[in-house]
Every structure is written in structure tokens, then in C-alpha cells.
PDB file of N, CA and C in Angstrom:
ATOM      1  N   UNK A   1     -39.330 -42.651  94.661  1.00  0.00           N
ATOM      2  CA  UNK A   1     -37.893 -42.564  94.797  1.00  0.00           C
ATOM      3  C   UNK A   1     -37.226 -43.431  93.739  1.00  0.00           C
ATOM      4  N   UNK A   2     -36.065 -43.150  92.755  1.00  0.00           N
ATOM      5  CA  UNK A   2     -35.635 -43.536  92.270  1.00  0.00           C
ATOM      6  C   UNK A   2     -33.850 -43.289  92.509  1.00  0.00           C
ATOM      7  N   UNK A   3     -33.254 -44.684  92.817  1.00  0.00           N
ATOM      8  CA  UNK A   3     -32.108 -44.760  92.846  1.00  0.00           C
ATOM      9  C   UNK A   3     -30.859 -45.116  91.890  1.00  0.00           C
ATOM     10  N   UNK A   4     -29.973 -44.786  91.428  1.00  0.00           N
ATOM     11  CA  UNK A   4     -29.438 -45.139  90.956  1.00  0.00           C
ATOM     12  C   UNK A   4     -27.458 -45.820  91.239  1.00  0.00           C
ATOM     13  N   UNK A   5     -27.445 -47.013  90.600  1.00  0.00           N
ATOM     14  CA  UNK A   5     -26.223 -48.113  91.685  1.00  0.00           C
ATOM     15  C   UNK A   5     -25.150 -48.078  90.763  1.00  0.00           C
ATOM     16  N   UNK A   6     -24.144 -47.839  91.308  1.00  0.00           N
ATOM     17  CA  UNK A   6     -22.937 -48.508  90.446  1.00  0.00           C
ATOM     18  C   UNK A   6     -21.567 -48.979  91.563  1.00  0.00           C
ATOM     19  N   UNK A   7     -20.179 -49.457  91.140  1.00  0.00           N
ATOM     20  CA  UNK A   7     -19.445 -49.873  91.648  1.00  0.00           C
ATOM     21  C   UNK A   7     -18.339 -49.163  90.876  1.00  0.00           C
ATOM     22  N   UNK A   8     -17.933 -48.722  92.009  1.00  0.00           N
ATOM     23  CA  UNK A   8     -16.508 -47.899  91.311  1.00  0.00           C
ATOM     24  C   UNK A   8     -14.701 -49.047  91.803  1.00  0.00           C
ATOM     25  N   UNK A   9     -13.959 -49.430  91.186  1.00  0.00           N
ATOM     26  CA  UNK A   9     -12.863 -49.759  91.234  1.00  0.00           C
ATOM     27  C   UNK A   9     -12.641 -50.621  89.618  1.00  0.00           C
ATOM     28  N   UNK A  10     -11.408 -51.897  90.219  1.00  0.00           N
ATOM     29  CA  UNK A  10     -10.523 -51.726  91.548  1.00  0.00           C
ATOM     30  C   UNK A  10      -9.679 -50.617  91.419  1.00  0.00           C
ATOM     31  N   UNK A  11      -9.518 -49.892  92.872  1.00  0.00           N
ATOM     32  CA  UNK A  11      -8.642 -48.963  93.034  1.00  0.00           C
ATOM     33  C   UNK A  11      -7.568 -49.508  93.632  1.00  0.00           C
ATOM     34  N   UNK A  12      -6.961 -48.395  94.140  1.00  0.00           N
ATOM     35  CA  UNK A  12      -5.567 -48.547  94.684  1.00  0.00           C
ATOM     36  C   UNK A  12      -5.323 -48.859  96.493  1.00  0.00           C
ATOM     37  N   UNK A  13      -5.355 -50.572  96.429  1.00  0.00           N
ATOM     38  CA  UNK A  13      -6.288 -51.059  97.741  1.00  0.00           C
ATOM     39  C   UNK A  13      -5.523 -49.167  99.173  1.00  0.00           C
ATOM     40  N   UNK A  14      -6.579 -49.308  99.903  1.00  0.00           N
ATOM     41  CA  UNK A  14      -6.647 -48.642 100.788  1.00  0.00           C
ATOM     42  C   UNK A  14      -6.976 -48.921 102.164  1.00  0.00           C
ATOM     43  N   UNK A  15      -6.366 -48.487 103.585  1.00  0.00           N
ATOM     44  CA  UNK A  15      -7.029 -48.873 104.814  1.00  0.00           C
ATOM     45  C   UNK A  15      -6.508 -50.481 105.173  1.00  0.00           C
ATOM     46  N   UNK A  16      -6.661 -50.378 106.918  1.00  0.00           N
ATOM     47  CA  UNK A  16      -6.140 -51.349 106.873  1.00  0.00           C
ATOM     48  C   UNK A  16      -6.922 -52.837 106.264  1.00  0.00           C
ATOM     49  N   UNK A  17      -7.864 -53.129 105.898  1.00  0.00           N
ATOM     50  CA  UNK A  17      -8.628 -53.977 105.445  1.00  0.00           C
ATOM     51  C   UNK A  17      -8.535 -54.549 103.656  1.00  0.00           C
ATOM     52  N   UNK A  18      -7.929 -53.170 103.001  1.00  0.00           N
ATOM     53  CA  UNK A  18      -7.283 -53.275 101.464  1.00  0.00           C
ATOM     54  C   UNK A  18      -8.618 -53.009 100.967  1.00  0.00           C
ATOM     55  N   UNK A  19      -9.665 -52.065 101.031  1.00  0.00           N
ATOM     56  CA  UNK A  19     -10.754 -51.512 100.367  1.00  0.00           C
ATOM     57  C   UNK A  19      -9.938 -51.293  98.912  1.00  0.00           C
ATOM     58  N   UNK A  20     -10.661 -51.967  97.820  1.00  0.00           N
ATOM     59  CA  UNK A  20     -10.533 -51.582  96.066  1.00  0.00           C
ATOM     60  C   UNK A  20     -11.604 -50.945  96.087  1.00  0.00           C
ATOM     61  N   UNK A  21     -12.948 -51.539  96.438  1.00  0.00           N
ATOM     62  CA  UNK A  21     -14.110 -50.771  95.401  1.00  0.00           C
ATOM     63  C   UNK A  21     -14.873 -49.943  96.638  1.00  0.00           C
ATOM     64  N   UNK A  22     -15.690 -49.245  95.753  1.00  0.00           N
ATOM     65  CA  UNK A  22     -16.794 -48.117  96.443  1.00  0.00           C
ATOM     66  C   UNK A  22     -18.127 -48.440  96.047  1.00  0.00           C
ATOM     67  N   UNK A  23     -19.257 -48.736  96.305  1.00  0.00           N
ATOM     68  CA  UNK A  23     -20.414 -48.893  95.834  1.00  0.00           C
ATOM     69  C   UNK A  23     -21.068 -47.750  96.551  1.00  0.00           C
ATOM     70  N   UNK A  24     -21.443 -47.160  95.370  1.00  0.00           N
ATOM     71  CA  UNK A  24     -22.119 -45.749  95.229  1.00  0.00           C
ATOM     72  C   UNK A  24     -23.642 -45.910  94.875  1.00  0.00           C
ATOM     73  N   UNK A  25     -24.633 -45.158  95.705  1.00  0.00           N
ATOM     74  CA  UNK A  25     -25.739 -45.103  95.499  1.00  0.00           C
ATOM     75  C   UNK A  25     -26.572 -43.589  95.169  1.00  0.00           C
ATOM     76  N   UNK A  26     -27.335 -43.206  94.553  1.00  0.00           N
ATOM     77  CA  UNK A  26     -27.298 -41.409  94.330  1.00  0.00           C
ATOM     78  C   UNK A  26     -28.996 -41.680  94.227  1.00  0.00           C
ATOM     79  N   UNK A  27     -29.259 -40.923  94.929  1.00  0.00           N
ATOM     80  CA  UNK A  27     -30.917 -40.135  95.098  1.00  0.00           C
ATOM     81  C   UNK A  27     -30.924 -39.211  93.428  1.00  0.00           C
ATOM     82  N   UNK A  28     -31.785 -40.176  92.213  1.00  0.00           N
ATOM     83  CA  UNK A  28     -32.158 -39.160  91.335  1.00  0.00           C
ATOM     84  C   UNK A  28     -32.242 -38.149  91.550  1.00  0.00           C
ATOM     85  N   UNK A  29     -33.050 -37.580  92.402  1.00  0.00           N
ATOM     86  CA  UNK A  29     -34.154 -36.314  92.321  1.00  0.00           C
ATOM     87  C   UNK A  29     -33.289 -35.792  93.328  1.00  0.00           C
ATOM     88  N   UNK A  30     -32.860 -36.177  94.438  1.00  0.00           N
ATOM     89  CA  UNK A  30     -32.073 -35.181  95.725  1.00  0.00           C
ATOM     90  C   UNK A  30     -30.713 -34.902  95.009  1.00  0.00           C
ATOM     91  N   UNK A  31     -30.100 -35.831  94.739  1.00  0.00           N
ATOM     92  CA  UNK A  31     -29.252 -36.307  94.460  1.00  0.00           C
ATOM     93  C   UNK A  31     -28.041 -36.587  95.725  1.00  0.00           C
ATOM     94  N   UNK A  32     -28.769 -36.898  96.615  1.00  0.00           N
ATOM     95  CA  UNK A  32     -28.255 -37.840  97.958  1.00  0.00           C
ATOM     96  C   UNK A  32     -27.072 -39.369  96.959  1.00  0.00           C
ATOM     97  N   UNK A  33     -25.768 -39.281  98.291  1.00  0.00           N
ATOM     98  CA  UNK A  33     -24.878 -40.142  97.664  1.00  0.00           C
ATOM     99  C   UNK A  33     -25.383 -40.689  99.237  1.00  0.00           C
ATOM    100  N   UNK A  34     -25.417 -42.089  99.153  1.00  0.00           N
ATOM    101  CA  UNK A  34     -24.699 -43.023  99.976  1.00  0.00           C
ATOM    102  C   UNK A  34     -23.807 -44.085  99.226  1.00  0.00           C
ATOM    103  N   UNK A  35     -22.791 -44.227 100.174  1.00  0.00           N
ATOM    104  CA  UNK A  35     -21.333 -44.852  99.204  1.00  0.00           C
ATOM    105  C   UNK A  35     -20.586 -45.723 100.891  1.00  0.00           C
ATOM    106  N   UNK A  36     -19.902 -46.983 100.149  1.00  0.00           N
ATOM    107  CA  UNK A  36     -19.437 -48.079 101.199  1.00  0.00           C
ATOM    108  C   UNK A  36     -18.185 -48.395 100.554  1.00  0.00           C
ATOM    109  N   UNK A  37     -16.681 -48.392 101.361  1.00  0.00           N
ATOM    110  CA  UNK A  37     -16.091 -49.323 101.157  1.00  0.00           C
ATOM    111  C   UNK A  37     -15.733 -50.767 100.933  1.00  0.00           C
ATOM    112  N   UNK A  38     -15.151 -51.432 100.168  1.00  0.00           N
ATOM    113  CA  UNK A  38     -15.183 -52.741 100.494  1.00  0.00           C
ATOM    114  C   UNK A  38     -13.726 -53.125  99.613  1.00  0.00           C
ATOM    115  N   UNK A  39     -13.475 -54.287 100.704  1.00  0.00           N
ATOM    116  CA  UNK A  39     -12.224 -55.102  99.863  1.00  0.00           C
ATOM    117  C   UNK A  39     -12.611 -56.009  98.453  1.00  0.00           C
ATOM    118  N   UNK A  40     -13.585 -56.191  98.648  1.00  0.00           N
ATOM    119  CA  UNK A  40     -14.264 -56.992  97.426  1.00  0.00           C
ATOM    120  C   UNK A  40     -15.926 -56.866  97.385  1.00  0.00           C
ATOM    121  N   UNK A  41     -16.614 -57.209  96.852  1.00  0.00           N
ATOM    122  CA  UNK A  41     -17.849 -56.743  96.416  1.00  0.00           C
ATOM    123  C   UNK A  41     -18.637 -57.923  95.658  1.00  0.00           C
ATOM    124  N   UNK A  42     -19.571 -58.458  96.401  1.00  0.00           N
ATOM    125  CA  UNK A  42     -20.438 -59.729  95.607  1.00  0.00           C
ATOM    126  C   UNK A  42     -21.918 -58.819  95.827  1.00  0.00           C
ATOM    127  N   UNK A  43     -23.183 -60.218  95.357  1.00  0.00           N
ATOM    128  CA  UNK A  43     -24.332 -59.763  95.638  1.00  0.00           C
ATOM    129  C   UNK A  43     -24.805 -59.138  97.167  1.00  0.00           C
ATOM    130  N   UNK A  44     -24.394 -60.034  98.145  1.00  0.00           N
ATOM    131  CA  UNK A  44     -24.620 -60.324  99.010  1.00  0.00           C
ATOM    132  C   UNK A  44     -24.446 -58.956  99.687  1.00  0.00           C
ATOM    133  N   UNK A  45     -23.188 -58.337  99.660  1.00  0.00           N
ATOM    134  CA  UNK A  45     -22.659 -57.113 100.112  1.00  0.00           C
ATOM    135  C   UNK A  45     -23.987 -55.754  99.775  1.00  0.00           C
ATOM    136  N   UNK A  46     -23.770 -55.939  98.110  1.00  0.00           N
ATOM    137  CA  UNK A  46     -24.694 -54.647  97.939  1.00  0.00           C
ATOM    138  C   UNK A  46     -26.408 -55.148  98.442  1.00  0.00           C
ATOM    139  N   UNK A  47     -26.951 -56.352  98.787  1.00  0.00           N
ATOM    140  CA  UNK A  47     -28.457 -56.482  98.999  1.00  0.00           C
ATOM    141  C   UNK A  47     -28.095 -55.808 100.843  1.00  0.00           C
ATOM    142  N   UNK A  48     -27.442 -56.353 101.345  1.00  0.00           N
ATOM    143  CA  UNK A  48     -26.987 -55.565 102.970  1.00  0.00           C
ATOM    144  C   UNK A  48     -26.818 -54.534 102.851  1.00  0.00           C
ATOM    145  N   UNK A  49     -26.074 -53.374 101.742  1.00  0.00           N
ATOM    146  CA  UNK A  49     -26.158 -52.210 101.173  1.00  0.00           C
ATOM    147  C   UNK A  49     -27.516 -51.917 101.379  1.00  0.00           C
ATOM    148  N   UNK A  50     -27.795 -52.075 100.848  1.00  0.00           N
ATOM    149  CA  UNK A  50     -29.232 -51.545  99.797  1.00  0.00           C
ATOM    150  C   UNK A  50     -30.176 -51.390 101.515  1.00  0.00           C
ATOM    151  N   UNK A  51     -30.379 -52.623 102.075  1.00  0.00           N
ATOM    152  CA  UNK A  51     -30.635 -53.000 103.145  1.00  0.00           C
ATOM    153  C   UNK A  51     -31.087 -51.858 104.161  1.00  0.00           C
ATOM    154  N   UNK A  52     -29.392 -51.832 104.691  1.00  0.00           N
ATOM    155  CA  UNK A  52     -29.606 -50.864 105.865  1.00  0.00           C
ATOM    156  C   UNK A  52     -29.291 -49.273 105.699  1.00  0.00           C
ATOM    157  N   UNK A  53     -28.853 -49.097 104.208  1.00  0.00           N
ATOM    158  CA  UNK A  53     -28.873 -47.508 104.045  1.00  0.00           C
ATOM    159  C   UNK A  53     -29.636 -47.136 103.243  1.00  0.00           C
ATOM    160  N   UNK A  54     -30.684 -47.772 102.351  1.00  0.00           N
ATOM    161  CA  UNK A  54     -31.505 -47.217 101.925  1.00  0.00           C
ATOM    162  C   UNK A  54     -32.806 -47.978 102.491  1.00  0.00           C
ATOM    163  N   UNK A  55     -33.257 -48.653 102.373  1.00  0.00           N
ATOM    164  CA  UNK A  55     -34.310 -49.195 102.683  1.00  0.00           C
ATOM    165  C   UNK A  55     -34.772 -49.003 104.197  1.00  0.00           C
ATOM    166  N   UNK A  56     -34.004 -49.135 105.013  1.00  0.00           N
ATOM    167  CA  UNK A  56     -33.719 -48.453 106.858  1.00  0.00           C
ATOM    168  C   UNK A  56     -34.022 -47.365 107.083  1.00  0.00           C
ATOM    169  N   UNK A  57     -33.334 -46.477 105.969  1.00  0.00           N
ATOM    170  CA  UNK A  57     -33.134 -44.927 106.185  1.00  0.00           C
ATOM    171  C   UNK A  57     -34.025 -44.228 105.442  1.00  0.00           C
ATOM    172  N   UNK A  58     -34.214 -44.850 103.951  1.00  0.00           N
ATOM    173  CA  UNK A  58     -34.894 -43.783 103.023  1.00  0.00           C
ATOM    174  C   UNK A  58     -35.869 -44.081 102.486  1.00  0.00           C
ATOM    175  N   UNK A  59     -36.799 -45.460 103.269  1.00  0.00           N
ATOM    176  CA  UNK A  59     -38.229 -46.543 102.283  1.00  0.00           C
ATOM    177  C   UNK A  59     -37.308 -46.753 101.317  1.00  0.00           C
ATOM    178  N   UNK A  60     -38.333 -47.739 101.010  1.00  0.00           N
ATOM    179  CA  UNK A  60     -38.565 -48.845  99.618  1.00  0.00           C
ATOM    180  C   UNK A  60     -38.506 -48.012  98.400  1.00  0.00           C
ATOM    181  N   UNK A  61     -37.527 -48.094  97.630  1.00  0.00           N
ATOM    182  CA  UNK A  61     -37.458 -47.096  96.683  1.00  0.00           C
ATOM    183  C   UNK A  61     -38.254 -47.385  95.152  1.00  0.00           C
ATOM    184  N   UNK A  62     -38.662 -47.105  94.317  1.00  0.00           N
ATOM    185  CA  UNK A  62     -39.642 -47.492  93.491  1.00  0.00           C
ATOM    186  C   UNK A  62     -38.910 -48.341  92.421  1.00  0.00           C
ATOM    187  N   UNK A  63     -38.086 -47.662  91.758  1.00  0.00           N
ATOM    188  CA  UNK A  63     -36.660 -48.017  91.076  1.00  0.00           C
ATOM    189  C   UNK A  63     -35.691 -47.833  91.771  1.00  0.00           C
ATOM    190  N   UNK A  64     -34.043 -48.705  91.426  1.00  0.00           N
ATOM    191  CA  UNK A  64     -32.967 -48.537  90.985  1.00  0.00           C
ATOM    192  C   UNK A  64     -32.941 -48.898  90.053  1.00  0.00           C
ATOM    193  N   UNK A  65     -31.642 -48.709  89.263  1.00  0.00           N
ATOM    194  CA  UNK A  65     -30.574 -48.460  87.786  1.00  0.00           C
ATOM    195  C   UNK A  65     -29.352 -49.186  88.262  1.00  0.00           C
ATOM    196  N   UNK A  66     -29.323 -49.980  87.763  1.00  0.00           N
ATOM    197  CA  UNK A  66     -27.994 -50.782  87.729  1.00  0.00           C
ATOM    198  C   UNK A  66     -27.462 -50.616  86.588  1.00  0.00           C
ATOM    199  N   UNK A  67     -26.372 -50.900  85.680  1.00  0.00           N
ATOM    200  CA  UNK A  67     -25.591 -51.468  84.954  1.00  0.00           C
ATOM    201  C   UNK A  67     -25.693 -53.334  85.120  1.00  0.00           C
ATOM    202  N   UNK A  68     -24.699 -53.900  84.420  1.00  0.00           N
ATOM    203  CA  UNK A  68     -25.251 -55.114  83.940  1.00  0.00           C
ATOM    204  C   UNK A  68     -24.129 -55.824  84.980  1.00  0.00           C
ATOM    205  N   UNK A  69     -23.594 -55.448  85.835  1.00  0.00           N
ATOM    206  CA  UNK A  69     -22.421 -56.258  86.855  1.00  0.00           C
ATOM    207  C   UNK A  69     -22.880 -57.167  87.291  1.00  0.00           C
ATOM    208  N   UNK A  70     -22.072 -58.474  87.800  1.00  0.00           N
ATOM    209  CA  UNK A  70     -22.663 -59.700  88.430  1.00  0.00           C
ATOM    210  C   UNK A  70     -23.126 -59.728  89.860  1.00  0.00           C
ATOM    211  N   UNK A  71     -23.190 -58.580  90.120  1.00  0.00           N
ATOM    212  CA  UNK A  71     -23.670 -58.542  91.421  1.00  0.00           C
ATOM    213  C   UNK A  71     -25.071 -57.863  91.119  1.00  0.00           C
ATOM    214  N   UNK A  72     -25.441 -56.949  90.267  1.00  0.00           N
ATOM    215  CA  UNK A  72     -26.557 -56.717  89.956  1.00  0.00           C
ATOM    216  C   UNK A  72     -27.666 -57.799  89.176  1.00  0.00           C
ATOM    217  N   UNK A  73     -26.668 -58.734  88.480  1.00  0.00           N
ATOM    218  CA  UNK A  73     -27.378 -59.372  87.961  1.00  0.00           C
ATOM    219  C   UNK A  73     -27.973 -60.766  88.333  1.00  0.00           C
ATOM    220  N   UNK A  74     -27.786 -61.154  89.732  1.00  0.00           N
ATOM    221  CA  UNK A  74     -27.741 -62.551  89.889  1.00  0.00           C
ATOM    222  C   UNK A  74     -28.879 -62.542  90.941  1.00  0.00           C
ATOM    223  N   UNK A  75     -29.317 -64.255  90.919  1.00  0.00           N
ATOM    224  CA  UNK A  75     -30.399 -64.583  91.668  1.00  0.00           C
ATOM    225  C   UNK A  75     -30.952 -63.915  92.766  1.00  0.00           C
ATOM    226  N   UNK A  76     -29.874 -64.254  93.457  1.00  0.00           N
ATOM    227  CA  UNK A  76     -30.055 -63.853  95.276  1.00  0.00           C
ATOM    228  C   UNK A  76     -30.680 -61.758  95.052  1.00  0.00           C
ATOM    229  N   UNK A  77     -29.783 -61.135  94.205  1.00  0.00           N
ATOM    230  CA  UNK A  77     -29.980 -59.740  94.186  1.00  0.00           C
ATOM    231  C   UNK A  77     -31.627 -59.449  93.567  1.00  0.00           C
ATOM    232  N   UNK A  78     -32.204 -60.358  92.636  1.00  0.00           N
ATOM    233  CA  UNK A  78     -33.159 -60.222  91.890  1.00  0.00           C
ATOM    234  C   UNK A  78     -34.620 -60.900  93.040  1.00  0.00           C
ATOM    235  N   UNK A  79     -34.206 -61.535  93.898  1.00  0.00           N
ATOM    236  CA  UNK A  79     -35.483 -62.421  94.686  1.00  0.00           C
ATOM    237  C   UNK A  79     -35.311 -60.815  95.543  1.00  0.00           C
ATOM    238  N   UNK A  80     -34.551 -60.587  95.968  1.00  0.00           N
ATOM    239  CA  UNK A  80     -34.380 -58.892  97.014  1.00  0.00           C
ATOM    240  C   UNK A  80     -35.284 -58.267  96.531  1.00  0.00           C
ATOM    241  N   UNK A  81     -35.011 -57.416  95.159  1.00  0.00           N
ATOM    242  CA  UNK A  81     -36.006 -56.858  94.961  1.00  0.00           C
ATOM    243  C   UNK A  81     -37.369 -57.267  94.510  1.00  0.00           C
ATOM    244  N   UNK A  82     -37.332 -58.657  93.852  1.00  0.00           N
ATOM    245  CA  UNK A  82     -38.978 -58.890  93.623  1.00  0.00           C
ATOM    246  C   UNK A  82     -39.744 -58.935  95.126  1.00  0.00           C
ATOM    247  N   UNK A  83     -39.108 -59.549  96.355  1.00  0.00           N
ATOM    248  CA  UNK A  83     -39.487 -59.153  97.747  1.00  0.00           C
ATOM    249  C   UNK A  83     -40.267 -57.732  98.291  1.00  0.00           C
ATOM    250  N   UNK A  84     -39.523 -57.011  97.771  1.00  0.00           N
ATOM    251  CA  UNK A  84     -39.871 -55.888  98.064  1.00  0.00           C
ATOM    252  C   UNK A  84     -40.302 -54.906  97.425  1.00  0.00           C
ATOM    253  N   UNK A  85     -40.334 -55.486  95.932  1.00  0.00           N
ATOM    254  CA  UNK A  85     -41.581 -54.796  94.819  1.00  0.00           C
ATOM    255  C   UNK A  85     -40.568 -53.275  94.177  1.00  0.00           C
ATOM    256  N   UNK A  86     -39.492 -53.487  93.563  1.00  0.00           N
ATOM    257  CA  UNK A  86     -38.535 -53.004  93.598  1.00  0.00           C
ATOM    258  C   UNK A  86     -38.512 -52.421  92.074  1.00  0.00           C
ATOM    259  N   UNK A  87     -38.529 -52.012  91.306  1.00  0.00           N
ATOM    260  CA  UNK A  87     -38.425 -51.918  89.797  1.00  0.00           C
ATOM    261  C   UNK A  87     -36.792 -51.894  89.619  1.00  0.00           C
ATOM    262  N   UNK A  88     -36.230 -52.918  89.091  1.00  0.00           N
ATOM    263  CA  UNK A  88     -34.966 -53.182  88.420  1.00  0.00           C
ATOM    264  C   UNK A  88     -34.268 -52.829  87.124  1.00  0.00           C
ATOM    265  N   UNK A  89     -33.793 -51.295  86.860  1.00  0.00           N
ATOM    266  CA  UNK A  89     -33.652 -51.887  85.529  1.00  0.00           C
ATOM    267  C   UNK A  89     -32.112 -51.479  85.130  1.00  0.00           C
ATOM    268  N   UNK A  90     -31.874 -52.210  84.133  1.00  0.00           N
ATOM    269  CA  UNK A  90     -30.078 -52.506  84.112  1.00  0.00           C
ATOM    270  C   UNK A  90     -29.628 -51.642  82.357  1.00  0.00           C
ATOM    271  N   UNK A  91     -29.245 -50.795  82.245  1.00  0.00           N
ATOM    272  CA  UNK A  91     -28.535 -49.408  81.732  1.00  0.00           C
ATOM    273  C   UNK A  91     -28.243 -50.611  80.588  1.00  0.00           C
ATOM    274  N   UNK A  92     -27.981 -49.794  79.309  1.00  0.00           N
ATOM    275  CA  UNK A  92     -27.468 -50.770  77.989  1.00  0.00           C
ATOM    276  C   UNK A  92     -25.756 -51.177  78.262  1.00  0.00           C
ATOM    277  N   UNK A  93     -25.471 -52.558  78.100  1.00  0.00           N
ATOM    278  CA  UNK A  93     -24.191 -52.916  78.174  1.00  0.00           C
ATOM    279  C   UNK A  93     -23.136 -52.367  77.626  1.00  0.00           C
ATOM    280  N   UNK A  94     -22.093 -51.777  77.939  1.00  0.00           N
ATOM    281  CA  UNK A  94     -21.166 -51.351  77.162  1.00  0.00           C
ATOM    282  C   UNK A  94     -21.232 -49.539  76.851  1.00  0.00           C
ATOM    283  N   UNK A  95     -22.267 -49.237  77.766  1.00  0.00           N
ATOM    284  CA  UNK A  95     -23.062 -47.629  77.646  1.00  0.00           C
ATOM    285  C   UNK A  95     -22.964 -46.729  78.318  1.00  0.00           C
ATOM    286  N   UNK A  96     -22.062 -46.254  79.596  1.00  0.00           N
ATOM    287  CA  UNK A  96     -21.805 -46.217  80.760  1.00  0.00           C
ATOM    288  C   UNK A  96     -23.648 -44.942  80.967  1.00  0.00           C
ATOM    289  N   UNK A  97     -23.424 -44.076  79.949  1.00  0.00           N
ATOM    290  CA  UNK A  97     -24.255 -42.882  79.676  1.00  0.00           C
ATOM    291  C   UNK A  97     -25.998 -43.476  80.082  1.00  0.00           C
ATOM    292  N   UNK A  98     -26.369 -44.516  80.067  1.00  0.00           N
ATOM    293  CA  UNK A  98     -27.064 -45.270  80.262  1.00  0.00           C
ATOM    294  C   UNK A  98     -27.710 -45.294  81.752  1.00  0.00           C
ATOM    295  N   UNK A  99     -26.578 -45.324  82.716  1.00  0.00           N
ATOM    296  CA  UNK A  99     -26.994 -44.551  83.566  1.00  0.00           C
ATOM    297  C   UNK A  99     -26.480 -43.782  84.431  1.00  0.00           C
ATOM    298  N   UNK A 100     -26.640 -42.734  83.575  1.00  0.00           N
ATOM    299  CA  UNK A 100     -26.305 -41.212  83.710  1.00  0.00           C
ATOM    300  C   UNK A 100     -25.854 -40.697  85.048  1.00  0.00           C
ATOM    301  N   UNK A 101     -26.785 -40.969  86.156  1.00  0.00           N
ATOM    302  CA  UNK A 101     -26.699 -40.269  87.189  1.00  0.00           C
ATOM    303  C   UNK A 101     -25.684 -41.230  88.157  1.00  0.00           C
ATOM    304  N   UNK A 102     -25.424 -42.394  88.304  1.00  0.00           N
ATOM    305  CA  UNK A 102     -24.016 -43.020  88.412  1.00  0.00           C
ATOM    306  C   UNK A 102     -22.934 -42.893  88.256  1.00  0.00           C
ATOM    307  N   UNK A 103     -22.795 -42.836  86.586  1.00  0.00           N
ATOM    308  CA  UNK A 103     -21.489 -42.020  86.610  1.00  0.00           C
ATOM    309  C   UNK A 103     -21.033 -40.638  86.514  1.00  0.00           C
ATOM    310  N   UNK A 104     -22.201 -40.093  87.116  1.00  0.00           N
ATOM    311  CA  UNK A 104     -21.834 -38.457  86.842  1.00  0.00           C
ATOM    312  C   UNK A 104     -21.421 -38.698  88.353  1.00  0.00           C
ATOM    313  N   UNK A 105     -21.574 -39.192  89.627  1.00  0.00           N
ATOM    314  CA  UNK A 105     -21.218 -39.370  90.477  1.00  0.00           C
ATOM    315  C   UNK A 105     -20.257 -40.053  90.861  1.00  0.00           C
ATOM    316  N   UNK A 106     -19.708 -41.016  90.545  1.00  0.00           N
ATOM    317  CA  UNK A 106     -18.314 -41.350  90.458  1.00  0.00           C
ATOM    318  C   UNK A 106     -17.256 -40.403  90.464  1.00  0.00           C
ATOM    319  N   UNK A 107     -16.197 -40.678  91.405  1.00  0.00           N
ATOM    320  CA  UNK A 107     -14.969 -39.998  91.093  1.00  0.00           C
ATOM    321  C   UNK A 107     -14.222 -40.424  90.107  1.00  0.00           C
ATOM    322  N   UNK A 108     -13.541 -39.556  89.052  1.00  0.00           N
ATOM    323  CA  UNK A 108     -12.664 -39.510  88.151  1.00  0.00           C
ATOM    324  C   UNK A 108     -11.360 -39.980  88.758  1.00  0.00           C
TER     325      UNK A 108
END
């Protein structure tokens, strides 16, 4: 299984809670979306992501694809996946095309 992660905002806050961003997750090969609101968005959020809708629902996935965001990139997110034997790899900076199947999933 290979997943691929990105974070879509800030939008135009929404709900009563003021949701900006969306963290979007897409099944390469199915091309399954799981996607979460949030008013704000750290590591912490997407490893609980990752957590209970993919890892709960769909196993240990072999890869994800990140982009280079600070939530992808920091300690706490990186001990997650070396935990769980995770292949990490983060799209060229400044490249969106990099990884492809992220933002072809994103809303415009």
C-alpha cells in the first residue's frame, strides 16, 4: 500500500469550530480519499490521522508521500513512522507535481 499526504488550506474558516485546512490522504492504487477537517493542523493531528484512519482501517501502509510541510517533517511525525516501519518520502520542494497523486486530489 502506498499512500499519498498533503494539506489543503488556509481556506475560508468554516463550521462552528473555524475549520481552514483539510488533510487529505489518497490510496495510490485504489485511489481511496480519506480527508479531516481541522482549525489548525500540527504533527500531532496528522500522526492521530494517520492513526485511526489508516492504520485502524487499512494496515500499515508500506509508503507515504509527503511534501516537505512542518508537520511532515518533524521529530515526533518521523519516530511514528520509523515505529512502524513506514517508508517516508517527501516530493521535491517547491514541485507540487512531485507528488502527483495529492494534488490531483485536492480541490481547486
Amino acid at each position: 500500500m502506498r499512500w499519498a499526504m498533503d494539506i489543503v488550506g488556509p481556506m475560508t474558516p468554516f463550521g462552528k469550530k473555524h475549520h481552514q485546512y483539510l488533510l487529505v490522504v489518497t490510496d495510490y492504487f485504489m485511489k481511496w480519499v480519506e480527508a479531516k477537517a481541522y482549525p489548525k493542523i500540527e504533527a500531532v493531528d496528522v500522526t492521530d490521522f494517520i492513526w485511526t484512519e489508516i492504520l485502524c482501517r487499512h494496515g500499515i501502509p508500506h509508503e507515504i508521500v509527503t511534501d516537505n510541510g512542518p508537520q511532515f517533517t518533524s521529530r515526533s511525525f518521523k519516530r511514528f513512522y520509523k515505529k512502524y516501519k513506514i517508508k517516508l518520502t517527501h516530493s521535491t520542494p517547491r514541485y507540487p507535481q512531485g507528488n502527483g497523486q495529492a494534488e490531483a486530489t485536492k480541490p481547486s
